[in-house]
PDB file of N, CA and C in Angstrom:
ATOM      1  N   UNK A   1     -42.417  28.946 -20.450  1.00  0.00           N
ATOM      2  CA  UNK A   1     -41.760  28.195 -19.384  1.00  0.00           C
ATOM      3  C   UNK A   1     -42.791  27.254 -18.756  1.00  0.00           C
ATOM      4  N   UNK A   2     -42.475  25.789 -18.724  1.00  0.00           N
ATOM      5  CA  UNK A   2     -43.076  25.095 -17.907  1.00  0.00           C
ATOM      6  C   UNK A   2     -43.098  24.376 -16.866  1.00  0.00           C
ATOM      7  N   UNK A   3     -43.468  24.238 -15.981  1.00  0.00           N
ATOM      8  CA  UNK A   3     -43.447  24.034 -14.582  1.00  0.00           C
ATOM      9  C   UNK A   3     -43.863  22.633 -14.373  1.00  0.00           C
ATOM     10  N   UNK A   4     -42.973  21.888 -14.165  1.00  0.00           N
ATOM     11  CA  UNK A   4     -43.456  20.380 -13.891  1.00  0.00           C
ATOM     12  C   UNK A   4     -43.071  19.885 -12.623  1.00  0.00           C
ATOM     13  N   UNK A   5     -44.244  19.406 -12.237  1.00  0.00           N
ATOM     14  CA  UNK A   5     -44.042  19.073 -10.848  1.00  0.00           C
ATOM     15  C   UNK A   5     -42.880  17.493 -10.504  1.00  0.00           C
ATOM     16  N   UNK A   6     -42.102  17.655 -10.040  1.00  0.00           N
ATOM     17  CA  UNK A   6     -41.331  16.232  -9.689  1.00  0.00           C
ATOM     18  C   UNK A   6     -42.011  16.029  -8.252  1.00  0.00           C
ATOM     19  N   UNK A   7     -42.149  14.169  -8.652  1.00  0.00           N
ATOM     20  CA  UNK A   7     -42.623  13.981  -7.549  1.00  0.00           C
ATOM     21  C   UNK A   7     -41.709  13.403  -6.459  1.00  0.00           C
ATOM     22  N   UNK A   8     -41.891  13.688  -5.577  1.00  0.00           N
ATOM     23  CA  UNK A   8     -40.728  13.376  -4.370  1.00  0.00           C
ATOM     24  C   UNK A   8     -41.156  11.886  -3.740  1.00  0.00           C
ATOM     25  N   UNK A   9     -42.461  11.606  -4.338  1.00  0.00           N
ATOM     26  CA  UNK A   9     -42.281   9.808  -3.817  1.00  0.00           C
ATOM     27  C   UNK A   9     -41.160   9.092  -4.958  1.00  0.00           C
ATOM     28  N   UNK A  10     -40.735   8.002  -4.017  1.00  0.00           N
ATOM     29  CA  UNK A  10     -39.938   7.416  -4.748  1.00  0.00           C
ATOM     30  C   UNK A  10     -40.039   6.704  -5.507  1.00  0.00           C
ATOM     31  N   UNK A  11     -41.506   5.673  -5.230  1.00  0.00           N
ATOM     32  CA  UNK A  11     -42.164   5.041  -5.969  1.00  0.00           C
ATOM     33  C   UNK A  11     -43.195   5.391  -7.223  1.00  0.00           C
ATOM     34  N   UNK A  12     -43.185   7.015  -7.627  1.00  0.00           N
ATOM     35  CA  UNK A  12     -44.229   7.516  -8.348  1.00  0.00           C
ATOM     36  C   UNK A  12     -43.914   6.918  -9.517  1.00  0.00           C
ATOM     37  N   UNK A  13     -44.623   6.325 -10.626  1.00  0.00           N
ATOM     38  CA  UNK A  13     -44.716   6.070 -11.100  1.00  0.00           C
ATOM     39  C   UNK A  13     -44.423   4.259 -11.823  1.00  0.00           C
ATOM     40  N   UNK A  14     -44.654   3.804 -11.078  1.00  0.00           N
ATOM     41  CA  UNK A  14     -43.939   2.698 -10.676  1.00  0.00           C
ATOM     42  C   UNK A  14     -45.343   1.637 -10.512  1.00  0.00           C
ATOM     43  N   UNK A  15     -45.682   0.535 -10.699  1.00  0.00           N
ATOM     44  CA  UNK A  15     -46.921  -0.193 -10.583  1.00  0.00           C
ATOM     45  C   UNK A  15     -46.522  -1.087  -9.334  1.00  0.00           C
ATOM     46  N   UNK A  16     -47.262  -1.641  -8.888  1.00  0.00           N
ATOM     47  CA  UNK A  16     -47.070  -2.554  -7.713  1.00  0.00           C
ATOM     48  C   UNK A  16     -47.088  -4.059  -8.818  1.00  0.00           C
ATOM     49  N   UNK A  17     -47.580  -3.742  -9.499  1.00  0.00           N
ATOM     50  CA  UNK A  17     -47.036  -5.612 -10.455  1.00  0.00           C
ATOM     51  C   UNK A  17     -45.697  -5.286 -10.859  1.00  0.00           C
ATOM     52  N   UNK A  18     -45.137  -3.735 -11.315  1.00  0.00           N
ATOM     53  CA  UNK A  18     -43.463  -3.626 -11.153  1.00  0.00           C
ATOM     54  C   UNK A  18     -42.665  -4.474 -10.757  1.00  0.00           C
ATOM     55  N   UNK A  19     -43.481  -3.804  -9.085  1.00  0.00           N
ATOM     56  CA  UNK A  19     -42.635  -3.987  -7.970  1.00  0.00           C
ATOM     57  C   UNK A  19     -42.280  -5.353  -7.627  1.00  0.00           C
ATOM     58  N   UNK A  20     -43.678  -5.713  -7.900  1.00  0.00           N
ATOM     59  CA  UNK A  20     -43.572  -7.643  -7.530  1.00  0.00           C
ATOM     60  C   UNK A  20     -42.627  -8.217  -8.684  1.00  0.00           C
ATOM     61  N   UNK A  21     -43.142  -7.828  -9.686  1.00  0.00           N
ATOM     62  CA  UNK A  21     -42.429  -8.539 -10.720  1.00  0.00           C
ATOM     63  C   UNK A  21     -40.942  -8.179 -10.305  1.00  0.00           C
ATOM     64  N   UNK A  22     -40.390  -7.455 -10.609  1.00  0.00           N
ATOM     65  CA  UNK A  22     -38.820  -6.863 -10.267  1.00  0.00           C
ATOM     66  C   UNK A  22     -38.163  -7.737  -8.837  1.00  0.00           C
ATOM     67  N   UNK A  23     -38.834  -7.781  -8.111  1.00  0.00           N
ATOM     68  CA  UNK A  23     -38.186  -8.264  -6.591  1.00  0.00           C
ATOM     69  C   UNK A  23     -38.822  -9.812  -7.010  1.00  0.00           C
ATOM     70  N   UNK A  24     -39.655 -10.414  -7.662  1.00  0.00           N
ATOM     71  CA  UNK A  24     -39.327 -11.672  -7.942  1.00  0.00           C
ATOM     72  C   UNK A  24     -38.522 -12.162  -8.841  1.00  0.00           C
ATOM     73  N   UNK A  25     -37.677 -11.107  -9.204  1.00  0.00           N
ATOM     74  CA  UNK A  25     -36.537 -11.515 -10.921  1.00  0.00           C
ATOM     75  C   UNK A  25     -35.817 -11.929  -9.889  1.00  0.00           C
ATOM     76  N   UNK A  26     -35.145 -10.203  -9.085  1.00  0.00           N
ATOM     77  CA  UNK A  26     -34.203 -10.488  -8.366  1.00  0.00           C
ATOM     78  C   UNK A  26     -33.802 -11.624  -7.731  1.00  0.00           C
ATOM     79  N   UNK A  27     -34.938 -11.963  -6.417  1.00  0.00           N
ATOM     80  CA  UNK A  27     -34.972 -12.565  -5.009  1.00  0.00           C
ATOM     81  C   UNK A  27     -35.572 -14.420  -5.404  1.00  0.00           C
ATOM     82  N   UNK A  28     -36.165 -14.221  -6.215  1.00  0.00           N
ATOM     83  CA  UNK A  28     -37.056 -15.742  -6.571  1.00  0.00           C
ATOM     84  C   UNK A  28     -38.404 -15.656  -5.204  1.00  0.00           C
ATOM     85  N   UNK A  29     -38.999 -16.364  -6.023  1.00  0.00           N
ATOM     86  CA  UNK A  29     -40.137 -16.701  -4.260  1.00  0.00           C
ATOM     87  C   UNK A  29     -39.136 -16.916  -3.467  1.00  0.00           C
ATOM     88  N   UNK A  30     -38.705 -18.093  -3.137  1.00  0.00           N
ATOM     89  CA  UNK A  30     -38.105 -18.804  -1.892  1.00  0.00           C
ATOM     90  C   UNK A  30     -37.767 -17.391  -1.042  1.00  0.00           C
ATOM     91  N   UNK A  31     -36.587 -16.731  -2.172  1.00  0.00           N
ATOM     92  CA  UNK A  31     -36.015 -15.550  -1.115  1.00  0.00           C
ATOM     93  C   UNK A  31     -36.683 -14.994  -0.964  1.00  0.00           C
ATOM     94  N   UNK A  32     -37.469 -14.625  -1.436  1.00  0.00           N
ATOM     95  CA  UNK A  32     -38.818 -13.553  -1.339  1.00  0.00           C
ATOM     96  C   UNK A  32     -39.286 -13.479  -0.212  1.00  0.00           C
ATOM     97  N   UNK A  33     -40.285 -14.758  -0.237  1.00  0.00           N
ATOM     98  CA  UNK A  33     -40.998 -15.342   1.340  1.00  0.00           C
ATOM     99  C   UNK A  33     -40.244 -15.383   2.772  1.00  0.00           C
ATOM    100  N   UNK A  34     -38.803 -15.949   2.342  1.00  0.00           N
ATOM    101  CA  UNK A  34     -37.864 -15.392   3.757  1.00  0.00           C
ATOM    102  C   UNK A  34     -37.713 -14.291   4.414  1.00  0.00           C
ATOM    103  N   UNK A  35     -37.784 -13.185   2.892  1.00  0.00           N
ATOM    104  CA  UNK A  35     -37.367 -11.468   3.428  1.00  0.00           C
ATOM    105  C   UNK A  35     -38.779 -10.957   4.051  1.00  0.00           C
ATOM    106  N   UNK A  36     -39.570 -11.381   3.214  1.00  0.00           N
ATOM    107  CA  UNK A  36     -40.992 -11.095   3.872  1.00  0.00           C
ATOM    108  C   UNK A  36     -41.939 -11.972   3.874  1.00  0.00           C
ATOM    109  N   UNK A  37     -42.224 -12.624   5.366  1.00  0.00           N
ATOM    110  CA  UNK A  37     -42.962 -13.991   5.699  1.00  0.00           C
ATOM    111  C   UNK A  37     -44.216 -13.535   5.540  1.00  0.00           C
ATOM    112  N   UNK A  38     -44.927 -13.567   4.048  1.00  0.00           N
ATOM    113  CA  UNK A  38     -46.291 -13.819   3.743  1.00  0.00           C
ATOM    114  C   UNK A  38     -46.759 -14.785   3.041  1.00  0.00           C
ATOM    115  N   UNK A  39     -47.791 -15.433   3.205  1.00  0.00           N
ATOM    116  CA  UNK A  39     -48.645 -16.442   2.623  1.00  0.00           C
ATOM    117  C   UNK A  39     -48.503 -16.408   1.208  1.00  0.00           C
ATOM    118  N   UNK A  40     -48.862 -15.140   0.395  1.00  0.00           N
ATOM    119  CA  UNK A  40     -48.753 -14.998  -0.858  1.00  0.00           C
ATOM    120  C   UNK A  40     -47.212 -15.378  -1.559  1.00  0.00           C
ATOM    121  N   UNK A  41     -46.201 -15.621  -0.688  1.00  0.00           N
ATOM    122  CA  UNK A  41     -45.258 -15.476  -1.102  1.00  0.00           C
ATOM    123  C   UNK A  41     -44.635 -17.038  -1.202  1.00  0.00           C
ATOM    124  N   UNK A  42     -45.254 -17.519   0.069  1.00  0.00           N
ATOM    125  CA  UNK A  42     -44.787 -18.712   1.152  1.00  0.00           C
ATOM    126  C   UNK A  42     -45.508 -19.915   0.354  1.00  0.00           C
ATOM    127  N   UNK A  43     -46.723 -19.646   0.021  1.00  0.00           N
ATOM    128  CA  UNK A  43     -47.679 -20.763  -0.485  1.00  0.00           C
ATOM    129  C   UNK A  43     -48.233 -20.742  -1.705  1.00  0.00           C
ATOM    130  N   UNK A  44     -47.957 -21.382  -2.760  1.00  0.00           N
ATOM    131  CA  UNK A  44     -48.094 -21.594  -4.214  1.00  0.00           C
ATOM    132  C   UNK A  44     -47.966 -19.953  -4.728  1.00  0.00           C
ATOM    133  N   UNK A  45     -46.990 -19.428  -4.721  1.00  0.00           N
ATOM    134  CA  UNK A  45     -47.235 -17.807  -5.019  1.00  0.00           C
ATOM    135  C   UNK A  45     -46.776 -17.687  -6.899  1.00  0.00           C
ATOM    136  N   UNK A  46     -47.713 -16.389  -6.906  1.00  0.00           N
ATOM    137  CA  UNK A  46     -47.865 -16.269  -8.189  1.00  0.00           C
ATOM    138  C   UNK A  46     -47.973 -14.775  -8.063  1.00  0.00           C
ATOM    139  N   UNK A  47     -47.639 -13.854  -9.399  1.00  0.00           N
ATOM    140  CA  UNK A  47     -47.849 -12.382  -9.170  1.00  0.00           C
ATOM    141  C   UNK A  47     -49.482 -12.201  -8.968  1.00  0.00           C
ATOM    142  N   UNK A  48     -50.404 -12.938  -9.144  1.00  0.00           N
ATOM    143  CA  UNK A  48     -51.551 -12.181  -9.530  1.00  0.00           C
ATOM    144  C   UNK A  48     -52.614 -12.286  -8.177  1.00  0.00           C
ATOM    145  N   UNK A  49     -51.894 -13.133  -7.656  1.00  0.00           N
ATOM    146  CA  UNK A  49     -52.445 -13.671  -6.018  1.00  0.00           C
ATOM    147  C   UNK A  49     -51.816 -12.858  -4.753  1.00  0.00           C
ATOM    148  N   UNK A  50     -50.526 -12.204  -5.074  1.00  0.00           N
ATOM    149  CA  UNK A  50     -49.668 -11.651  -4.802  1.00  0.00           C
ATOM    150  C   UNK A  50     -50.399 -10.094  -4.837  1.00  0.00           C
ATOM    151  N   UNK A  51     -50.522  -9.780  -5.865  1.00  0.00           N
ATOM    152  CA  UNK A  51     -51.267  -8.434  -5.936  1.00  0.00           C
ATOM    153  C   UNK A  51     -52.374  -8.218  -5.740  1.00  0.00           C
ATOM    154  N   UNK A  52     -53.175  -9.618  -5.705  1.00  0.00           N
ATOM    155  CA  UNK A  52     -54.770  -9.578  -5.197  1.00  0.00           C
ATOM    156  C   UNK A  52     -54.472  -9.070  -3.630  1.00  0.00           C
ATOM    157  N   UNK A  53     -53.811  -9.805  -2.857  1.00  0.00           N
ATOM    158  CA  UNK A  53     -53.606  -9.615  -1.635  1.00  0.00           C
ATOM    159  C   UNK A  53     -52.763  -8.389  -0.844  1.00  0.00           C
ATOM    160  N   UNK A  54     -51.903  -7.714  -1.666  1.00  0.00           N
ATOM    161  CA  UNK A  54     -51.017  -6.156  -1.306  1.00  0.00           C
ATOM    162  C   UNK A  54     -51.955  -5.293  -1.055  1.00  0.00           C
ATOM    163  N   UNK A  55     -52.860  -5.617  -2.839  1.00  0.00           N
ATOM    164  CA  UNK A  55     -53.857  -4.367  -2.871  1.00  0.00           C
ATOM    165  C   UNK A  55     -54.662  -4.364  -1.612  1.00  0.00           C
ATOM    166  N   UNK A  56     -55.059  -5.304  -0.507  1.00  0.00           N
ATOM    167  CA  UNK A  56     -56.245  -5.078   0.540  1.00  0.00           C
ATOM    168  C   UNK A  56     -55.237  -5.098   1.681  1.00  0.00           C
ATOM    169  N   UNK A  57     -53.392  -5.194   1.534  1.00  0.00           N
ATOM    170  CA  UNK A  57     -53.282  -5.290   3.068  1.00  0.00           C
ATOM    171  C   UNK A  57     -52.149  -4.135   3.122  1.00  0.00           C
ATOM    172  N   UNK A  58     -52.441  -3.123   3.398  1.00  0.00           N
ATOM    173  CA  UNK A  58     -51.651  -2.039   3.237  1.00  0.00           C
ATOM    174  C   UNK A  58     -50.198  -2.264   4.297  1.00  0.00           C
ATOM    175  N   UNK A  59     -49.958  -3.006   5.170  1.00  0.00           N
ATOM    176  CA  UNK A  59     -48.678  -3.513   6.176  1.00  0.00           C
ATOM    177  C   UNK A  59     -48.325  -4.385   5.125  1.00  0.00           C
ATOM    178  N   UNK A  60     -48.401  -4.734   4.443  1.00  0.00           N
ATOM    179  CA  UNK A  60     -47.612  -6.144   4.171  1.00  0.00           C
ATOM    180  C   UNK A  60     -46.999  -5.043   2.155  1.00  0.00           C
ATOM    181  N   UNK A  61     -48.109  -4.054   2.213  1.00  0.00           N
ATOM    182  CA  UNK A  61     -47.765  -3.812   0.660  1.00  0.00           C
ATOM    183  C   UNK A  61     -46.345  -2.673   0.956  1.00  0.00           C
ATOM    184  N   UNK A  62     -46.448  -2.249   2.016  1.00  0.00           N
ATOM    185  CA  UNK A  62     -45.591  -1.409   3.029  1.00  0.00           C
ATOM    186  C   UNK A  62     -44.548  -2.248   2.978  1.00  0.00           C
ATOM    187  N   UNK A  63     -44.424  -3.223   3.643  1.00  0.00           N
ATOM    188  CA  UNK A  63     -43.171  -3.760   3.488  1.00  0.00           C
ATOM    189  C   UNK A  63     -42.245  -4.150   2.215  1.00  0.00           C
ATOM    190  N   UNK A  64     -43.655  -4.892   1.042  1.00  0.00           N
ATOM    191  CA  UNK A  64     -43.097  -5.137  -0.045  1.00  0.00           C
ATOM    192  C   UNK A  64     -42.233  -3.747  -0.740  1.00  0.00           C
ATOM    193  N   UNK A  65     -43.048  -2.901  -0.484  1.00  0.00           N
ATOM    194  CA  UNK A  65     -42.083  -1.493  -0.999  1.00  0.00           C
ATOM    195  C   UNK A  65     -41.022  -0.947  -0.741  1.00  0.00           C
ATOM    196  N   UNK A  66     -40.873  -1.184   0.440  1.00  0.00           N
ATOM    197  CA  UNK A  66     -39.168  -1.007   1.328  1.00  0.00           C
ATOM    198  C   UNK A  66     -38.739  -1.711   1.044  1.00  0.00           C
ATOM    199  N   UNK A  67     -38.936  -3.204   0.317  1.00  0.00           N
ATOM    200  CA  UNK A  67     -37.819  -4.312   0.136  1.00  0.00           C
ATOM    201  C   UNK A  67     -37.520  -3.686  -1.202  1.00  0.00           C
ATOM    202  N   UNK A  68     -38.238  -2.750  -2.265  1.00  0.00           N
ATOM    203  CA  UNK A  68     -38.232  -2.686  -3.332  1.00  0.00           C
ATOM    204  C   UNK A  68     -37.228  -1.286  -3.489  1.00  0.00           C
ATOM    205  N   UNK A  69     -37.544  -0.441  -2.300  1.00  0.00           N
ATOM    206  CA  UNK A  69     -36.516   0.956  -2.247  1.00  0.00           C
ATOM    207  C   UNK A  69     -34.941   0.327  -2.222  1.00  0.00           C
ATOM    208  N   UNK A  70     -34.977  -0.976  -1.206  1.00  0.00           N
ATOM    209  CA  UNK A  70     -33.654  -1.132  -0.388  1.00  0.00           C
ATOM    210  C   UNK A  70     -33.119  -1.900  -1.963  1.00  0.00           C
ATOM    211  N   UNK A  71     -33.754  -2.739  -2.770  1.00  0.00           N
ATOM    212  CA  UNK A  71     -33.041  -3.728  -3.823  1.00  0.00           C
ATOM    213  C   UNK A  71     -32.591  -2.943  -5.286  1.00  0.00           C
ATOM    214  N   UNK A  72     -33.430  -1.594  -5.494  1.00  0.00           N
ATOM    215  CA  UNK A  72     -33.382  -1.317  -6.538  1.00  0.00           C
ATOM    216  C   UNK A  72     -32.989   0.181  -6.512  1.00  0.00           C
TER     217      UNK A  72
END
């Protein structure tokens, strides 16, 4: 018998370039930057500038993730 742990985050297993990627299929920048007013999003945005910047701002990667619970 084996015992596997489920994880109760919702996001486990899941990458944050996922996340970006997925909510930019959905939303496009434009909508993107409206739902959540960040620079990365707002000004020439790209995933990789996008994730440079989540990874160091833990409020803003916070938010991107709740937009990502609420869309998907």
């Amino acid at each position: 018998m084996t015992n596997k742990k489920v994880s109760k985050e919702p996001l486990h297993g899941v990458t944050l370039k996922e996340v970006v990627t997925q909510l930019v299929d959905k939303h496009g920048w434009e909508s993107l930057g409206n739902l959540i007013d960040i620079k990365c999003f707002n000004s020439d945005p790209s995933i990789s500038s996008s994730l440079k910047f989540l990874r160091k701002t833990a409020w803003a990667r916070e938010k991107v993730e709740q937009l990502y619970l609420k869309s998907f």
